[in-house]
C-alpha atoms as a PDB file:
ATOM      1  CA  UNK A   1      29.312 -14.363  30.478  1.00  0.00           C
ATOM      2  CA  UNK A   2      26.440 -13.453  32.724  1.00  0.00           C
ATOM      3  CA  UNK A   3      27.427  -9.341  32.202  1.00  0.00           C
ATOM      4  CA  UNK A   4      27.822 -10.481  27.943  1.00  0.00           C
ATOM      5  CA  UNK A   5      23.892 -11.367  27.972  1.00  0.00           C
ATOM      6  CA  UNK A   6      22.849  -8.523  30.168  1.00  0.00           C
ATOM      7  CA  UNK A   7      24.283  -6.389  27.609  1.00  0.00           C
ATOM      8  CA  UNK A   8      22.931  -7.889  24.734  1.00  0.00           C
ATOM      9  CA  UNK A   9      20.009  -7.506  26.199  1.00  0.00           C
ATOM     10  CA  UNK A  10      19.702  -4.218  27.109  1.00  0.00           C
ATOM     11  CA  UNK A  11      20.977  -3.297  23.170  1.00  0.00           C
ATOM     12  CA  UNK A  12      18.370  -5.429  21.763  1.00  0.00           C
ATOM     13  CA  UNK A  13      15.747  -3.416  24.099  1.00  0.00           C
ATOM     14  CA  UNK A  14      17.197  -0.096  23.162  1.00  0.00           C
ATOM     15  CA  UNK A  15      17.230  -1.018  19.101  1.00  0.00           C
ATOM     16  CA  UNK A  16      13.621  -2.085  19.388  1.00  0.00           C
ATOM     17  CA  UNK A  17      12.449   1.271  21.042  1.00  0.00           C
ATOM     18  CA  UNK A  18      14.345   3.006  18.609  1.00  0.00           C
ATOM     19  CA  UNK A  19      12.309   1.901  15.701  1.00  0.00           C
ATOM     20  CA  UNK A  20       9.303   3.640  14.700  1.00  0.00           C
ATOM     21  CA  UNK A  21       5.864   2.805  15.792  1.00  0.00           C
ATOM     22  CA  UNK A  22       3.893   1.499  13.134  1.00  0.00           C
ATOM     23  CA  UNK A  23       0.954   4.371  12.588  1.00  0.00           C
ATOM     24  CA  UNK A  24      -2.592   3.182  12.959  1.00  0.00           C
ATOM     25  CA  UNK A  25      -4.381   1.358  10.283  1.00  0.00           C
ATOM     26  CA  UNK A  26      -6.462   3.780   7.976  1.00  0.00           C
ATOM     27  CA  UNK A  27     -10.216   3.487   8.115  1.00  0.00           C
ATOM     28  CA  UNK A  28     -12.114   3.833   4.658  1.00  0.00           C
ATOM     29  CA  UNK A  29     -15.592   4.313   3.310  1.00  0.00           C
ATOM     30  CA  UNK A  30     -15.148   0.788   1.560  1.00  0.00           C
ATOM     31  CA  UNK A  31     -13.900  -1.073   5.010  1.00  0.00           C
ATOM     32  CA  UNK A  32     -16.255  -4.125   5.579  1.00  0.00           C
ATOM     33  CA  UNK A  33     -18.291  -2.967   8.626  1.00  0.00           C
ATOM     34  CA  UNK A  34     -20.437  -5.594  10.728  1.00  0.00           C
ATOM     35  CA  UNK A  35     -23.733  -4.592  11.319  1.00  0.00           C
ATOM     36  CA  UNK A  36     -24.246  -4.763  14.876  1.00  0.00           C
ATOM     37  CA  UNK A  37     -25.328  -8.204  15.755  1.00  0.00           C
ATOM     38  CA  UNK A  38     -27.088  -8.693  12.267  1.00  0.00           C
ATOM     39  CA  UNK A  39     -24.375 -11.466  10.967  1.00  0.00           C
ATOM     40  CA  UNK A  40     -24.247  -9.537   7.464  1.00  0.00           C
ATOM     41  CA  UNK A  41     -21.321  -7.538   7.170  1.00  0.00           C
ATOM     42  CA  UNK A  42     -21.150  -4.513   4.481  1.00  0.00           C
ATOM     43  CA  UNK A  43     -19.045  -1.747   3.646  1.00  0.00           C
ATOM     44  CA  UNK A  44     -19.474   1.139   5.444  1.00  0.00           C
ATOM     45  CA  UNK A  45     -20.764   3.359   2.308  1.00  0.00           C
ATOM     46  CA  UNK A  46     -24.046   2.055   0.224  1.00  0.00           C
ATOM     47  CA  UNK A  47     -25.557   3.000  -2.862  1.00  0.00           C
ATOM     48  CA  UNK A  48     -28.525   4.253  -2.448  1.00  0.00           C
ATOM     49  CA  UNK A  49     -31.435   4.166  -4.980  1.00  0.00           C
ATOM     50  CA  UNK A  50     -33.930   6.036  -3.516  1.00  0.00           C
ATOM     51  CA  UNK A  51     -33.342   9.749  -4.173  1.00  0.00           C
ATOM     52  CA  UNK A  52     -36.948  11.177  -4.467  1.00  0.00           C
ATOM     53  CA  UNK A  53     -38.267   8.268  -4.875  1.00  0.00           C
ATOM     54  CA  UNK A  54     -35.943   6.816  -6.711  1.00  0.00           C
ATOM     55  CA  UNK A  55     -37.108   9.673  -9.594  1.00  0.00           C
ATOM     56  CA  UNK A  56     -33.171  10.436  -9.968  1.00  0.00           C
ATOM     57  CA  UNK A  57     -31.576   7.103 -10.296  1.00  0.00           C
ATOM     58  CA  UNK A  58     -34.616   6.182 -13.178  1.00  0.00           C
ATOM     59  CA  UNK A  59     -33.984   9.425 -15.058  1.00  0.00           C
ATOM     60  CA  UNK A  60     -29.677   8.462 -15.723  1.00  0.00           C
ATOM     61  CA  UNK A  61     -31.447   5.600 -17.793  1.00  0.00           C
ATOM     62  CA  UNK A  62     -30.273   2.145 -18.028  1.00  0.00           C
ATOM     63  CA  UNK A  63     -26.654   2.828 -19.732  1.00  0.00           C
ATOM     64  CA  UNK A  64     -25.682   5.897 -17.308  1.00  0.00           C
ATOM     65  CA  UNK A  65     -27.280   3.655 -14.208  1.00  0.00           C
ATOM     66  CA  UNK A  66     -25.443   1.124 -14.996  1.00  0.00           C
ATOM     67  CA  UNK A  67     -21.798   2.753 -15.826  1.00  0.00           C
ATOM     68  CA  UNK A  68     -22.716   3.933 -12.049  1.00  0.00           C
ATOM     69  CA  UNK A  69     -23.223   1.243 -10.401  1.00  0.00           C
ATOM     70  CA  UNK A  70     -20.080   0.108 -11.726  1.00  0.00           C
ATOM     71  CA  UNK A  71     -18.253   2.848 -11.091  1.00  0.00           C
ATOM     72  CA  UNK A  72     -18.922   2.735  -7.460  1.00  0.00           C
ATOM     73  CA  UNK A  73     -18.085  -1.180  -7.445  1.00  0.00           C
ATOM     74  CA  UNK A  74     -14.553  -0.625  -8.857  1.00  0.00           C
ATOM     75  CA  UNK A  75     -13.924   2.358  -5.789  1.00  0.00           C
ATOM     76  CA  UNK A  76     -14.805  -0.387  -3.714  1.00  0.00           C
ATOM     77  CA  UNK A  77     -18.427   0.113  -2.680  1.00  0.00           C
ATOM     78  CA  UNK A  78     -20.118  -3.438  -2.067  1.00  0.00           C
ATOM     79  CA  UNK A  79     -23.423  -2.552  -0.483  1.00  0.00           C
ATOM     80  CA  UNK A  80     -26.365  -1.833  -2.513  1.00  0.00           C
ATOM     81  CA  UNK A  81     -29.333  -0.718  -1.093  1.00  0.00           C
ATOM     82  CA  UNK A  82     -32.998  -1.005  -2.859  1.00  0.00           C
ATOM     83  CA  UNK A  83     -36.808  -1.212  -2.271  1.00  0.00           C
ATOM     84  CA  UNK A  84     -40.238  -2.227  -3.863  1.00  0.00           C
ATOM     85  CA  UNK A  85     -41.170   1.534  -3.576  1.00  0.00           C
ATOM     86  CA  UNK A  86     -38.665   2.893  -5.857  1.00  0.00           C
ATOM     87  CA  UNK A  87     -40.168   1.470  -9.310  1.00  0.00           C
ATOM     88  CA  UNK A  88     -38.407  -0.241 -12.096  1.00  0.00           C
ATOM     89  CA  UNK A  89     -35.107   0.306  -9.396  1.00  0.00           C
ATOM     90  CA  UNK A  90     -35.277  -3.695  -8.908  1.00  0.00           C
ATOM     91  CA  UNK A  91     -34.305  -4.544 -12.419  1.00  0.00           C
ATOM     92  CA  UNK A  92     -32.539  -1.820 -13.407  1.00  0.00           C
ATOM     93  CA  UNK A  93     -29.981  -2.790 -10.458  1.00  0.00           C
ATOM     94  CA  UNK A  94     -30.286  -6.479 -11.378  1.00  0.00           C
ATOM     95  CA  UNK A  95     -29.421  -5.013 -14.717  1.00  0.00           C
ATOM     96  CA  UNK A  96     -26.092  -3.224 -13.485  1.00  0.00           C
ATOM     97  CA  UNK A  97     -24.874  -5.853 -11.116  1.00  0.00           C
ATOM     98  CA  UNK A  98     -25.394  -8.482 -13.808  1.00  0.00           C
ATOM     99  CA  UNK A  99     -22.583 -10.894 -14.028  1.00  0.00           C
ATOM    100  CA  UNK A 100     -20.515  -9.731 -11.025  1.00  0.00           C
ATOM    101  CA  UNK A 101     -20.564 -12.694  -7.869  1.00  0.00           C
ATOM    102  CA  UNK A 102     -23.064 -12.133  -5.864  1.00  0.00           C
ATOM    103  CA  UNK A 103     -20.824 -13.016  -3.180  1.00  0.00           C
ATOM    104  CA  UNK A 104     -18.817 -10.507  -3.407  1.00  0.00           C
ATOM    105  CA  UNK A 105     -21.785  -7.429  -2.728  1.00  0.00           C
ATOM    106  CA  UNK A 106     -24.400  -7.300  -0.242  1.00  0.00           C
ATOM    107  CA  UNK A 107     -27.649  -6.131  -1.206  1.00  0.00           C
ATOM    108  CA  UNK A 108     -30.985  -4.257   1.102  1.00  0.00           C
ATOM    109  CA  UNK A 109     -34.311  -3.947  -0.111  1.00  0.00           C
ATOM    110  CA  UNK A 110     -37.245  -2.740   1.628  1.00  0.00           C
ATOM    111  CA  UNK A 111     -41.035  -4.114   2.049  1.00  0.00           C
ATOM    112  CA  UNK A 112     -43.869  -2.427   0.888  1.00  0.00           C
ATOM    113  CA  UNK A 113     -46.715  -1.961   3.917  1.00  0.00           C
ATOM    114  CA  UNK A 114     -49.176  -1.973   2.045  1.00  0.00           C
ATOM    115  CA  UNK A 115     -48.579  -5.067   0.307  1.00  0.00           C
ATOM    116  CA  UNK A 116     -51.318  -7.902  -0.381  1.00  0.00           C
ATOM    117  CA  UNK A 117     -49.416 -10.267  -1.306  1.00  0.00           C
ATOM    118  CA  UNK A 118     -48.222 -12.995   1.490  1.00  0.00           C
ATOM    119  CA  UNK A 119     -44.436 -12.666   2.542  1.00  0.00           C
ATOM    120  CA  UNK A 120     -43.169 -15.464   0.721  1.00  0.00           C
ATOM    121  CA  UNK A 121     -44.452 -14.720  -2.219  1.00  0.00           C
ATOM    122  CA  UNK A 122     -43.646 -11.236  -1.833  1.00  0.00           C
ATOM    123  CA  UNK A 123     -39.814 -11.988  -1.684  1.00  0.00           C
ATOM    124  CA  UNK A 124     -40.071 -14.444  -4.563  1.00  0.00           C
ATOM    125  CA  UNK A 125     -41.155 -11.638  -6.898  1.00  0.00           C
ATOM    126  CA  UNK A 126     -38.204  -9.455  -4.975  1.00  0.00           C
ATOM    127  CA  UNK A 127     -35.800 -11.785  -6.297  1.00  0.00           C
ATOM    128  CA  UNK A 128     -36.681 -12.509  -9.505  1.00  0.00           C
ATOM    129  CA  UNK A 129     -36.881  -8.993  -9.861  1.00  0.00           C
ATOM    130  CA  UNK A 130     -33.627  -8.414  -8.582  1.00  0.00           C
ATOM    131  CA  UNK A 131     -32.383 -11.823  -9.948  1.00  0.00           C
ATOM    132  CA  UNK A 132     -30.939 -12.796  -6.188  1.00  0.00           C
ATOM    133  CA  UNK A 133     -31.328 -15.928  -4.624  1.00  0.00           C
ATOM    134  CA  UNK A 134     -31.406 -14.263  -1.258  1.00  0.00           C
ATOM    135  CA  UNK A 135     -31.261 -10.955   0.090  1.00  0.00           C
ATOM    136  CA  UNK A 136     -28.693  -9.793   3.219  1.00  0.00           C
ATOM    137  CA  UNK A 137     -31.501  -7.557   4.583  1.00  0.00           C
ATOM    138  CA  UNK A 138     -35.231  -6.512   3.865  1.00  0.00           C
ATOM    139  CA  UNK A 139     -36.734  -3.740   5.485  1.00  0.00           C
ATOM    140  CA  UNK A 140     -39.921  -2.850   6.614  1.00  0.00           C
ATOM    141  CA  UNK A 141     -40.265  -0.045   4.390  1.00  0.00           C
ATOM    142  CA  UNK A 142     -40.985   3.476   5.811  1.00  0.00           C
ATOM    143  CA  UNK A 143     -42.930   2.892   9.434  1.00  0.00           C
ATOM    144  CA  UNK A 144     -44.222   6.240  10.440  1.00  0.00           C
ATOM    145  CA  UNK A 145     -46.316   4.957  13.851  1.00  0.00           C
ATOM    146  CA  UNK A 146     -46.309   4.413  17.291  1.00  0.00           C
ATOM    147  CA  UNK A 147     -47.379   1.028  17.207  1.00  0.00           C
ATOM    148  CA  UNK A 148     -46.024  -0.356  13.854  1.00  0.00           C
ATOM    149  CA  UNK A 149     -44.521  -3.024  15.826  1.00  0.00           C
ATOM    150  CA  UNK A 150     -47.925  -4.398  16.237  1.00  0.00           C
ATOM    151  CA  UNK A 151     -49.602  -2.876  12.681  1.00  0.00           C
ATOM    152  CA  UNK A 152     -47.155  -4.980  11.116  1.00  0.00           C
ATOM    153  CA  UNK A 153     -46.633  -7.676  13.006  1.00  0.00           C
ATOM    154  CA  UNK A 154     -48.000 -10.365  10.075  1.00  0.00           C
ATOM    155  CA  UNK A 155     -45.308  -9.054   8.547  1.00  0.00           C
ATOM    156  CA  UNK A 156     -42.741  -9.315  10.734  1.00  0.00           C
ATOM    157  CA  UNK A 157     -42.934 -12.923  11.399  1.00  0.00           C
ATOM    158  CA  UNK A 158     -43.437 -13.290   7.504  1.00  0.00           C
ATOM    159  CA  UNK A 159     -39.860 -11.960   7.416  1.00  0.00           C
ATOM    160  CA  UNK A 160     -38.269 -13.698  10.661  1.00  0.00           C
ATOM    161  CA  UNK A 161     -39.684 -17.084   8.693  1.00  0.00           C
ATOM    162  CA  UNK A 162     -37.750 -16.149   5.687  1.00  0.00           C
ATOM    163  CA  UNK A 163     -34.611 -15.591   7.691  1.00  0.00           C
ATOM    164  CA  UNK A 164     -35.424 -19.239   9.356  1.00  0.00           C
ATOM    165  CA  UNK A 165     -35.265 -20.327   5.776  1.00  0.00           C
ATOM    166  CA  UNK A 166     -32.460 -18.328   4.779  1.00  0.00           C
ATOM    167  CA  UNK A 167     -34.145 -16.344   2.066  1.00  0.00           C
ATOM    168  CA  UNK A 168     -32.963 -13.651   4.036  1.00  0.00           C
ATOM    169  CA  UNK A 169     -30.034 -12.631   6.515  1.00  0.00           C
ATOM    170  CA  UNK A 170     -31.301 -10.303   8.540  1.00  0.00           C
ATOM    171  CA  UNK A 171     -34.326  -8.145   8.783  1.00  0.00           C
ATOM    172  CA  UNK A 172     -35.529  -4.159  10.462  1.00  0.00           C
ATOM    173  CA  UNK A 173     -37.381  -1.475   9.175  1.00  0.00           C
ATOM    174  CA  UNK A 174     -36.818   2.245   7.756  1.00  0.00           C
ATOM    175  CA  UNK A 175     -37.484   5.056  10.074  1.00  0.00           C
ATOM    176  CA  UNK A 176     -39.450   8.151   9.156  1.00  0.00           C
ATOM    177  CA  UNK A 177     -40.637  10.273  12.313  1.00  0.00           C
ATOM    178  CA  UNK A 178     -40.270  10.510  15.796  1.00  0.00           C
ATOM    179  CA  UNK A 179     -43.124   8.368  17.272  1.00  0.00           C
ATOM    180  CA  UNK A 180     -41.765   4.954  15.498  1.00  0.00           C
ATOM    181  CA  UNK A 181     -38.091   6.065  16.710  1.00  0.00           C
ATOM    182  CA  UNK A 182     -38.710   6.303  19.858  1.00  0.00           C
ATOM    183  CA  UNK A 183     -39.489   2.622  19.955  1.00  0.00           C
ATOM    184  CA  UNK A 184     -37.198   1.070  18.102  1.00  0.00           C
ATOM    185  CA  UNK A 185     -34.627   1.046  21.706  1.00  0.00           C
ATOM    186  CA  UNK A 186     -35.683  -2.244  23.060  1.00  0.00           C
ATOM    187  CA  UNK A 187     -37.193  -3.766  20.463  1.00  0.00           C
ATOM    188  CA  UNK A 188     -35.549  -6.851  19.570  1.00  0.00           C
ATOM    189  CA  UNK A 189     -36.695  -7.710  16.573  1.00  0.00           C
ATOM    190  CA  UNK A 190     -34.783  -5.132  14.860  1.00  0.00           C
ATOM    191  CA  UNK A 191     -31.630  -6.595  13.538  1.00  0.00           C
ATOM    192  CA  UNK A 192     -31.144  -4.078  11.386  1.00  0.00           C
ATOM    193  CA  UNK A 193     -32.517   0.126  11.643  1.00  0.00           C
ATOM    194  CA  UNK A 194     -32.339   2.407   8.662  1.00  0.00           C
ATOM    195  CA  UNK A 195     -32.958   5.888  10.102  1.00  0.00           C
ATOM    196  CA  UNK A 196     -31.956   9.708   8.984  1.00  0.00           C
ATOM    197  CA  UNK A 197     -29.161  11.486  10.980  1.00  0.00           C
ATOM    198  CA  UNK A 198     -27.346  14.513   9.357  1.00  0.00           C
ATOM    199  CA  UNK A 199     -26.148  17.356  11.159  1.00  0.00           C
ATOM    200  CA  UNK A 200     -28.864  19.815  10.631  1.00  0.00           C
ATOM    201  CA  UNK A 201     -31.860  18.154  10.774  1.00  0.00           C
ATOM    202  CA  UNK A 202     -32.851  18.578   7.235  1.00  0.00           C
ATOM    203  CA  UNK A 203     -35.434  15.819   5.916  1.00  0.00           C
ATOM    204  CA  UNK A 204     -35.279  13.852   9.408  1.00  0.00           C
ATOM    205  CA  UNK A 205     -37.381  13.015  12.159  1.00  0.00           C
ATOM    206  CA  UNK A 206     -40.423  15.212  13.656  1.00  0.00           C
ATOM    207  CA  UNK A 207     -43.274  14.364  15.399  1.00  0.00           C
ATOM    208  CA  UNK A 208     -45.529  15.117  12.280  1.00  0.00           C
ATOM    209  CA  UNK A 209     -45.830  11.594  10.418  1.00  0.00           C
ATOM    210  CA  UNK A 210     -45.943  13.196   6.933  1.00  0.00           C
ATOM    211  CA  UNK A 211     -44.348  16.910   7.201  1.00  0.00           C
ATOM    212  CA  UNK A 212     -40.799  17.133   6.239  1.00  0.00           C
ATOM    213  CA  UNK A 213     -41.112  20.761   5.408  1.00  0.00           C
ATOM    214  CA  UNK A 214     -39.161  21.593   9.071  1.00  0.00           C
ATOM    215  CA  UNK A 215     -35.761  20.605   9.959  1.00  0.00           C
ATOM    216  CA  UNK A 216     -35.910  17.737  12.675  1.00  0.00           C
ATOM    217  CA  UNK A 217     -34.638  17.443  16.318  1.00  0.00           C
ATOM    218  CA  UNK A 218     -30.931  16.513  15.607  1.00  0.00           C
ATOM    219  CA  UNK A 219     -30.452  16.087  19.829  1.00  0.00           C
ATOM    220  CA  UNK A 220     -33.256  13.647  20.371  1.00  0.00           C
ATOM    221  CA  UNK A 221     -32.567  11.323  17.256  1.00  0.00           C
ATOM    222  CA  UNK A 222     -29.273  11.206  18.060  1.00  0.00           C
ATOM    223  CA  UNK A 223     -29.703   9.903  21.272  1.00  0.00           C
ATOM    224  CA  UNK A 224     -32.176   7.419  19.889  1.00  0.00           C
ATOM    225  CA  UNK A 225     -29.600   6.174  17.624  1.00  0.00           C
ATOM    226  CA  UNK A 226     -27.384   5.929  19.850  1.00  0.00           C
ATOM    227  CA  UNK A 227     -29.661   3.739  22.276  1.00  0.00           C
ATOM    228  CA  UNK A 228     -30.317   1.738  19.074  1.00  0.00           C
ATOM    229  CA  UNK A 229     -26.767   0.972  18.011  1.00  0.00           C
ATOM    230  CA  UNK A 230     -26.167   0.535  21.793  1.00  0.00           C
ATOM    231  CA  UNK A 231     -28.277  -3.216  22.417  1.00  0.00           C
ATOM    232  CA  UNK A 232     -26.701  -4.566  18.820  1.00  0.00           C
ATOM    233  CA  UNK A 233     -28.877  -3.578  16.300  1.00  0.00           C
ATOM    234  CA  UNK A 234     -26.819  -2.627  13.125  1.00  0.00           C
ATOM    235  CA  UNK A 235     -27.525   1.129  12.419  1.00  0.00           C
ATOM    236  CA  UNK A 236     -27.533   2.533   8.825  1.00  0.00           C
ATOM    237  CA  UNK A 237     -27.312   6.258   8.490  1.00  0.00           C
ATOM    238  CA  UNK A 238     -29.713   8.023   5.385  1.00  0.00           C
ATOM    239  CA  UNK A 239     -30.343  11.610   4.368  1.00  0.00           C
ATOM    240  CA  UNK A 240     -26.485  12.367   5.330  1.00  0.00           C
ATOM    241  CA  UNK A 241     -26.702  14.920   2.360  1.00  0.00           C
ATOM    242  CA  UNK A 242     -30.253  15.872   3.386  1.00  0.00           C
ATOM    243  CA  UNK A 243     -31.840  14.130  -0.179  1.00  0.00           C
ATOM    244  CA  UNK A 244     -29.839  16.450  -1.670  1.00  0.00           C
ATOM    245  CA  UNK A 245     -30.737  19.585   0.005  1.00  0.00           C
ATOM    246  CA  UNK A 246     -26.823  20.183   0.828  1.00  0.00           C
ATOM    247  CA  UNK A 247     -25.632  21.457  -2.310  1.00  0.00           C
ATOM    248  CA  UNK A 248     -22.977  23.643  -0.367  1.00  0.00           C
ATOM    249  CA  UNK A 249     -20.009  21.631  -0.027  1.00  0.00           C
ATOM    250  CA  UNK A 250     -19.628  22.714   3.419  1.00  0.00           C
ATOM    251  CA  UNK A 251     -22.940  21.532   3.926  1.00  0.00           C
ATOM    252  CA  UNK A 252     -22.029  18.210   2.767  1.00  0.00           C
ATOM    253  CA  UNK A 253     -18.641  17.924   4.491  1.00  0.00           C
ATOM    254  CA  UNK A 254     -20.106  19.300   8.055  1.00  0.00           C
ATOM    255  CA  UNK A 255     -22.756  16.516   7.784  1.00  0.00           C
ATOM    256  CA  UNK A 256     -20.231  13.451   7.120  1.00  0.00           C
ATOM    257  CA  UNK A 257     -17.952  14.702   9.524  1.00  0.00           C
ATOM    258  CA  UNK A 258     -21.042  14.681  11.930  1.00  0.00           C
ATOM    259  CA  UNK A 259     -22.528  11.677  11.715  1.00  0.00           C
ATOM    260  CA  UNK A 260     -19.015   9.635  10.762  1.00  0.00           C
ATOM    261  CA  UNK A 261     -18.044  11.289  14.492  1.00  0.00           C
ATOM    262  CA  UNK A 262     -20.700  10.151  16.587  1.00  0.00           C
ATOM    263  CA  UNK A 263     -19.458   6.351  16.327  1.00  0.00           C
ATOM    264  CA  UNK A 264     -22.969   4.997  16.708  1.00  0.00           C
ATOM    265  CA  UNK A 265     -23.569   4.919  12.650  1.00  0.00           C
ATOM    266  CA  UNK A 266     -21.934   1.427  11.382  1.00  0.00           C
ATOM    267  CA  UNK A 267     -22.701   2.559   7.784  1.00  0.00           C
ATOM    268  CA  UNK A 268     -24.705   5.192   5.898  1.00  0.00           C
ATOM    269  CA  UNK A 269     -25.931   5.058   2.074  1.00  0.00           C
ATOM    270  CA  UNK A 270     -26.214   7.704   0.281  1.00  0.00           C
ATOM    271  CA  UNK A 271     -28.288   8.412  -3.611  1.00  0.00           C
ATOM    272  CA  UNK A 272     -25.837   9.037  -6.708  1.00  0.00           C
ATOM    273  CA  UNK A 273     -26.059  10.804  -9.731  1.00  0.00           C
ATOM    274  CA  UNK A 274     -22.530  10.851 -11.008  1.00  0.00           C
ATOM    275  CA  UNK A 275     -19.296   9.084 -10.958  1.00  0.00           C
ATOM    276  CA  UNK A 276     -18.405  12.382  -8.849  1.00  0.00           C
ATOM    277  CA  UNK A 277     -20.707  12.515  -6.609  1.00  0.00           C
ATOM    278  CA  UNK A 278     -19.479   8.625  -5.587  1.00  0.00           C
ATOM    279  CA  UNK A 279     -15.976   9.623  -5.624  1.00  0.00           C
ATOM    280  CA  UNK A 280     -16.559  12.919  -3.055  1.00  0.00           C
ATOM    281  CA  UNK A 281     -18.331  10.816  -0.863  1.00  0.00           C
ATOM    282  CA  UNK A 282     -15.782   7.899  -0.487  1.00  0.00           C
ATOM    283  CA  UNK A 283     -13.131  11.266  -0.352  1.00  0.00           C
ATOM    284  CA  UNK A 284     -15.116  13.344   2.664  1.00  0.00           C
ATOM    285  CA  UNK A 285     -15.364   9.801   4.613  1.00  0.00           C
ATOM    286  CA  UNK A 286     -12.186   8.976   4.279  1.00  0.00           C
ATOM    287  CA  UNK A 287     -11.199  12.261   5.688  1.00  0.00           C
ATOM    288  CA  UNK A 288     -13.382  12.516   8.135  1.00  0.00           C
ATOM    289  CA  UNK A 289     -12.695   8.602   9.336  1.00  0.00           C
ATOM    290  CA  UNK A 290      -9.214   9.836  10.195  1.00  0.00           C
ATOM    291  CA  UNK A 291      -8.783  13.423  10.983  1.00  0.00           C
END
């Protein structure tokens, strides 16, 4: 009887190795993605409404915006990504998201440093503009300094407040230039950084606050990010198609496959013109996630 069960055994082992192993789960552009340590969770590819500006997105005109912003919901994209900056870009996306649950999308928008206004009732205009009850993140929009941790610090606590009161879930800044970047490692008030990582430097990081003319230092702000990503903040990659300066499509699919490699970008967000543009992107990640 003893022998029976040792057999058995041994032929249940055997028909178990002899099935196949079940291949590893697929990774998407429209996975949910946590943002380091942030609590807000998003999908790894945004909508972006900032090309030039936001020039771009205004010029489609309410109708086309909207059939875009649509468009990129039904792929699967759930992150939309905003700021005061890019005018008329609040309502026209309150506009295109109207009557889908706002718990189903997150949404970003970024603060204005030069604004007068106090904090709170900075973020009430933000969401009646953007008819939201609450935002997932706001930004410090754009610091280009040194010492913008101090510059801004009234406006940093305004913000850490609002998350106290929920009007907001998590809170950073947008990164332009080398000086602020080289900061933002240690600094633990970033929950969430928004800074520009492609593979050939094109409209990212110098020392120069305001020149964009030359290509940036690729090595350096990669290791930044890297450090960044590294103590929890939630890293969001921009200019992955250089603001549009990769109109190659090798250009395009070098950069992705760049900056979706490196494994220290939890999501990146990217400006749209057309429903192809959306579907290349979510196409080149997808490839890239699992080549």
């Amino acid at each position: 009887m003893s022998s029976r069960r040792h057999f058995l055994k041994i032929a249940a082992g055997a028909a178990a190795a002899a099935l196949p192993v079940p291949a590893a789960a697929k990774r998407s552009a429209t996975d949910w993605v946590p943002l380091g340590n942030s609590g807000v969770k998003v999908t790894r590819l945004a909508f972006g409404t900032g090309t030039y500006g936001g020039r771009v997105q205004r010029e489609l005109g309410q109708e086309k915006f909207t059939r875009l912003v649509r468009h990129a919901y039904d792929r699967g994209i759930r992150f939309f990504e905003t700021a005061d900056n890019y005018a008329e870009m609040h309502e026209m996306l309150a506009i295109a998201l109207k009557g889908i649950p706002r718990d189903t999308y997150r949404l970003m928008t970024k603060f204005r440093l030069r604004e007068t206004e106090s904090v709170p009732a900075t973020l009430d205009r933000f969401r009646r503009e953007t008819n939201s009850e609450y935002f997932d993140i706001v930004l410090l929009h754009c610091v280009r300094a040194h010492d913008w941790n101090n510059e801004f610090a009234r406006f940093r606590d305004g913000l850490s407040e609002a998350k106290h009161k929920k009007t907001l879930i998590a809170h950073g800044a947008s990164c332009h230039g080398l000086l602020p970047l080289r900061t933002f490692a240690g600094n633990n008030w970033l929950d969430v950084a928004l800074m520009r990582i492609n593979h050939d430097g094109a409209r990212m990081d110098r020392l120069e606050r305001n020149d964009t003319s030359e290509k940036g230092n690729v090595p350096e702000v990669t290791n930044h990010v890297a450090n960044v990503h590294k103590q929890g903040t939630g890293v969001i990659g921009m200019k992955i198609i250089g603001e549009g300066q990769f109109t190659d499509p090798d250009q395009r699919e070098k950069s992705i496959r760049y900056v979706m490699g490196l494994g220290t970008v939890d999501a990146v967000t990217i400006g749209y013109k057309s429903p192809a543009e959306i579907d290349e992107a979510i196409t080149r990640i997808n490839s890239a996630l699992n080549s």
